[in-house]
Protein backbone atom coordinates (compact mmCIF):
# COMPACT_ATOMS: atom_id res chain seq x y z
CA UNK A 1 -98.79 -123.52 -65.72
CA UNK A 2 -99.76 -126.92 -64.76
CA UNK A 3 -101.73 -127.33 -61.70
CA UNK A 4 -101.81 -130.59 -59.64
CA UNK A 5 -103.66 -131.36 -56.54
CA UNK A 6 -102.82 -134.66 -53.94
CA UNK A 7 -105.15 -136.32 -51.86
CA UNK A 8 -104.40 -138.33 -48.60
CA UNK A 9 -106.81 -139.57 -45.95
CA UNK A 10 -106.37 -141.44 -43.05
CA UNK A 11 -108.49 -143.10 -40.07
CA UNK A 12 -107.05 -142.63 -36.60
CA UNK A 13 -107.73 -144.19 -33.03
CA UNK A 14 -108.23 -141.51 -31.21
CA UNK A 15 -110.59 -138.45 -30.64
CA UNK A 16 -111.00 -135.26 -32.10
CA UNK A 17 -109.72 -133.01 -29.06
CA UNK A 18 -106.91 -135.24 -29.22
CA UNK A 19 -106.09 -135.42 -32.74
CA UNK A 20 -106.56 -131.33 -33.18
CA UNK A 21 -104.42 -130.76 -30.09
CA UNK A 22 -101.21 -133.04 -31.81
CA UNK A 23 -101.95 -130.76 -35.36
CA UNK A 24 -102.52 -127.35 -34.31
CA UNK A 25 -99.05 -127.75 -32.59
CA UNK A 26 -96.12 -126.28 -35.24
CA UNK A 27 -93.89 -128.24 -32.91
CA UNK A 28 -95.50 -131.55 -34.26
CA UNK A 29 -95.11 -131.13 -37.94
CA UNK A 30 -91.36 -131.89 -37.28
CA UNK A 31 -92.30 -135.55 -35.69
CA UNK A 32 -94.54 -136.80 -38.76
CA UNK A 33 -91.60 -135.45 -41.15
CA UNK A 34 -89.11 -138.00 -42.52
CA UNK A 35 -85.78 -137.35 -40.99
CA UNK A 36 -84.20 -136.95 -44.70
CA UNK A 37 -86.15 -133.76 -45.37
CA UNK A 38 -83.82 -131.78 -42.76
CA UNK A 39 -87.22 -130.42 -41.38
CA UNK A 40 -86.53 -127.83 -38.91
CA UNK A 41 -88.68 -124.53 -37.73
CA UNK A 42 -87.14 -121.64 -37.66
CA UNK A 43 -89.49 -119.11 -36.90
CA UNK A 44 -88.73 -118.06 -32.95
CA UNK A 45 -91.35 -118.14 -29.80
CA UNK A 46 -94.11 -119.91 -31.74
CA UNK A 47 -97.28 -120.52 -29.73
CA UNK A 48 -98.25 -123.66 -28.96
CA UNK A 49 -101.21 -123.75 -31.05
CA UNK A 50 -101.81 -122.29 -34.53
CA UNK A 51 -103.99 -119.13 -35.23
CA UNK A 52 -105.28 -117.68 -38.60
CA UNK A 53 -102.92 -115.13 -39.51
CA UNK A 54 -99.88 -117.17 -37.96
CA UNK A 55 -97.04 -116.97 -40.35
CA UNK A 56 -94.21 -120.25 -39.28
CA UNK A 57 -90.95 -119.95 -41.24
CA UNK A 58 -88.65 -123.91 -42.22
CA UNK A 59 -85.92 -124.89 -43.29
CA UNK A 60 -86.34 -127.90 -45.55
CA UNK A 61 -84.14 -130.00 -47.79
CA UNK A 62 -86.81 -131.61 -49.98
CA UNK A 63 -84.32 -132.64 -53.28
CA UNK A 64 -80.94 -133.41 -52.92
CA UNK A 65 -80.02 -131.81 -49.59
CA UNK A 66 -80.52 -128.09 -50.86
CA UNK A 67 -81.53 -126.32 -48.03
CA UNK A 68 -84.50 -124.04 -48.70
CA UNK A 69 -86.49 -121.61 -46.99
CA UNK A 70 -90.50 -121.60 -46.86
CA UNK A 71 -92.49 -119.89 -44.99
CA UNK A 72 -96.33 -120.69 -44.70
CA UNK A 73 -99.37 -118.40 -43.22
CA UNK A 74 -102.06 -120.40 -41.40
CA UNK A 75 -105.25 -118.75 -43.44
CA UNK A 76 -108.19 -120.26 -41.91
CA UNK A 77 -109.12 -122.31 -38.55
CA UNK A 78 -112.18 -123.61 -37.40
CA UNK A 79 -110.96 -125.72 -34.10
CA UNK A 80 -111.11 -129.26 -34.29
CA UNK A 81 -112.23 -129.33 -37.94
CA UNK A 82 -109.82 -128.13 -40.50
CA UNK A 83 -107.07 -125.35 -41.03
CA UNK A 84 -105.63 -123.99 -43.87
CA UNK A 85 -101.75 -123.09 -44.81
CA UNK A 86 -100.46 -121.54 -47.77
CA UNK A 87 -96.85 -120.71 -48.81
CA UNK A 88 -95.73 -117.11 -48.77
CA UNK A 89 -92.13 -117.69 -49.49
CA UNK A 90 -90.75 -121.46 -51.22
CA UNK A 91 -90.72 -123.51 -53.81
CA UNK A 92 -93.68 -123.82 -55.85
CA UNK A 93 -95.87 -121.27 -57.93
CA UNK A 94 -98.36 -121.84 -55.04
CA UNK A 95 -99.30 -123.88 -52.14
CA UNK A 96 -102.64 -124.54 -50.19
CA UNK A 97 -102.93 -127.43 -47.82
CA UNK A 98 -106.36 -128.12 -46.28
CA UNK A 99 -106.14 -130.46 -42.97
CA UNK A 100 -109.34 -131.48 -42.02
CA UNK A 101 -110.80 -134.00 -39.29
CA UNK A 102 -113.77 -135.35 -39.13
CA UNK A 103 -115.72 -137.88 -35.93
CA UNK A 104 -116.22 -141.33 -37.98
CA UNK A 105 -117.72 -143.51 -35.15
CA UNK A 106 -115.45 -143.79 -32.30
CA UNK A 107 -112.14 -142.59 -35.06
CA UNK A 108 -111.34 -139.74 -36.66
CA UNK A 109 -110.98 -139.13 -40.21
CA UNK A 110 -107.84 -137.55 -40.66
CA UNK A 111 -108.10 -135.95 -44.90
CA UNK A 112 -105.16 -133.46 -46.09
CA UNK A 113 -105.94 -131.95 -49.89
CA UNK A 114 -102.48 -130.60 -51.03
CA UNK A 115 -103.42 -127.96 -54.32
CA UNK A 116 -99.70 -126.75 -55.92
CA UNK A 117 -98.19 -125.32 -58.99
CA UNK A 118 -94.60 -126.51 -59.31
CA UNK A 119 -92.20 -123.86 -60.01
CA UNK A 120 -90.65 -123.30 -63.98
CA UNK A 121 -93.92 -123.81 -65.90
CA UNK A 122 -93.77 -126.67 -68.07
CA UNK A 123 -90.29 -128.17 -66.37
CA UNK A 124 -92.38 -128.00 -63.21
CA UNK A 125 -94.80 -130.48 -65.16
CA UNK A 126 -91.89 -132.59 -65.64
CA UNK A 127 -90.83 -132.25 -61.91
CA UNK A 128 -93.83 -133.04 -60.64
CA UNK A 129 -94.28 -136.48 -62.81
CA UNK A 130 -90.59 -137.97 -62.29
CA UNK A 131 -90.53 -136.69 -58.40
CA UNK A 132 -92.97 -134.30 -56.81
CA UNK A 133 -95.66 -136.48 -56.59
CA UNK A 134 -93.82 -139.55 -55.58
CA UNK A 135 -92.18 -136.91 -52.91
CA UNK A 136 -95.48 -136.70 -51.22
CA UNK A 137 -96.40 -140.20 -51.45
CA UNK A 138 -93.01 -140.80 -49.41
CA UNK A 139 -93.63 -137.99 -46.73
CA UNK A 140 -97.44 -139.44 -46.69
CA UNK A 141 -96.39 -142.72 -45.95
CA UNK A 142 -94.37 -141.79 -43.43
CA UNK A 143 -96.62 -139.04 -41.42
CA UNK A 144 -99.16 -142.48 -41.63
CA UNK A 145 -96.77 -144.77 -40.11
CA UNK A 146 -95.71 -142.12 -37.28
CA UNK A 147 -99.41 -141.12 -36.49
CA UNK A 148 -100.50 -145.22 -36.00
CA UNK A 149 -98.01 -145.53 -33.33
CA UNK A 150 -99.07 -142.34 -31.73
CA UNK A 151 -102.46 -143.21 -31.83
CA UNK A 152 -101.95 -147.00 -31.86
CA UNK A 153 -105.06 -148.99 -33.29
């Protein structure tokens, strides 16, 4: 079981309380995802802002338009510093994304640690060198690009 972990950080013109109020909202993960994924949430009612405990069902078509189910629970939340989700029901082995924020001058340092085990053991490995990890880079660059034009610098 091969374990992998990605690291992304970005630096954002804005404030905190405006930064945590665009990522605590489930509604806004489908704006910084690229349109190819088929990103959609299909959990019903959600609030408007996350909570520990919060379980958010997708639908998402990360490889070759196969349309698959996860479903994450929000673990921890300290507001306007970091929260926590890890996968209950997907694709890998296991999931845990930190999102943290921190004040850095008058921007905000925007980090995301991504910790995973692919599924099928040592053809995950495999996975994971010849796509996963290009994958994120993709979905990265992307969420970067969308978050500079909402919070233009």
């Amino acid at each position: 079981m091969a374990f992998y972990q990605f690291q992304r950080e970005q630096v954002l013109n804005t404030s905190i309380e405006a930064l945590w109020d665009f990522i605590s909202s489930p509604q806004n993960l489908k704006k910084i995802t690229p349109d190819y994924m088929g990103f959609d949430i299909s959990s019903k009612d959600l609030p408007g802002k996350i909570y520990q405990g919060m379980i958010i069902s997708y639908i998402v078509k990360p490889v070759f338009g196969i349309e698959t189910n996860w479903v994450t629970e929000i673990t921890h939340v300290k507001e306007k510093e970091y929260f926590v989700d890890e996968q209950r029901v997907g694709p890998y082995s296991m999931w845990h994304h930190q999102h943290i924020i921190k004040q850095q001058g008058d921007k905000v340092l925007m980090k995301d640690i991504i910790s995973y085990v692919p599924p099928f053991g040592f053809l995950g490995s495999i996975a994971n060198e010849l796509m996963i990890k290009n994958k994120l880079n993709e979905i990265f660059d992307y969420r970067t690009t969308i978050l500079e034009k909402i919070f233009p610098q």
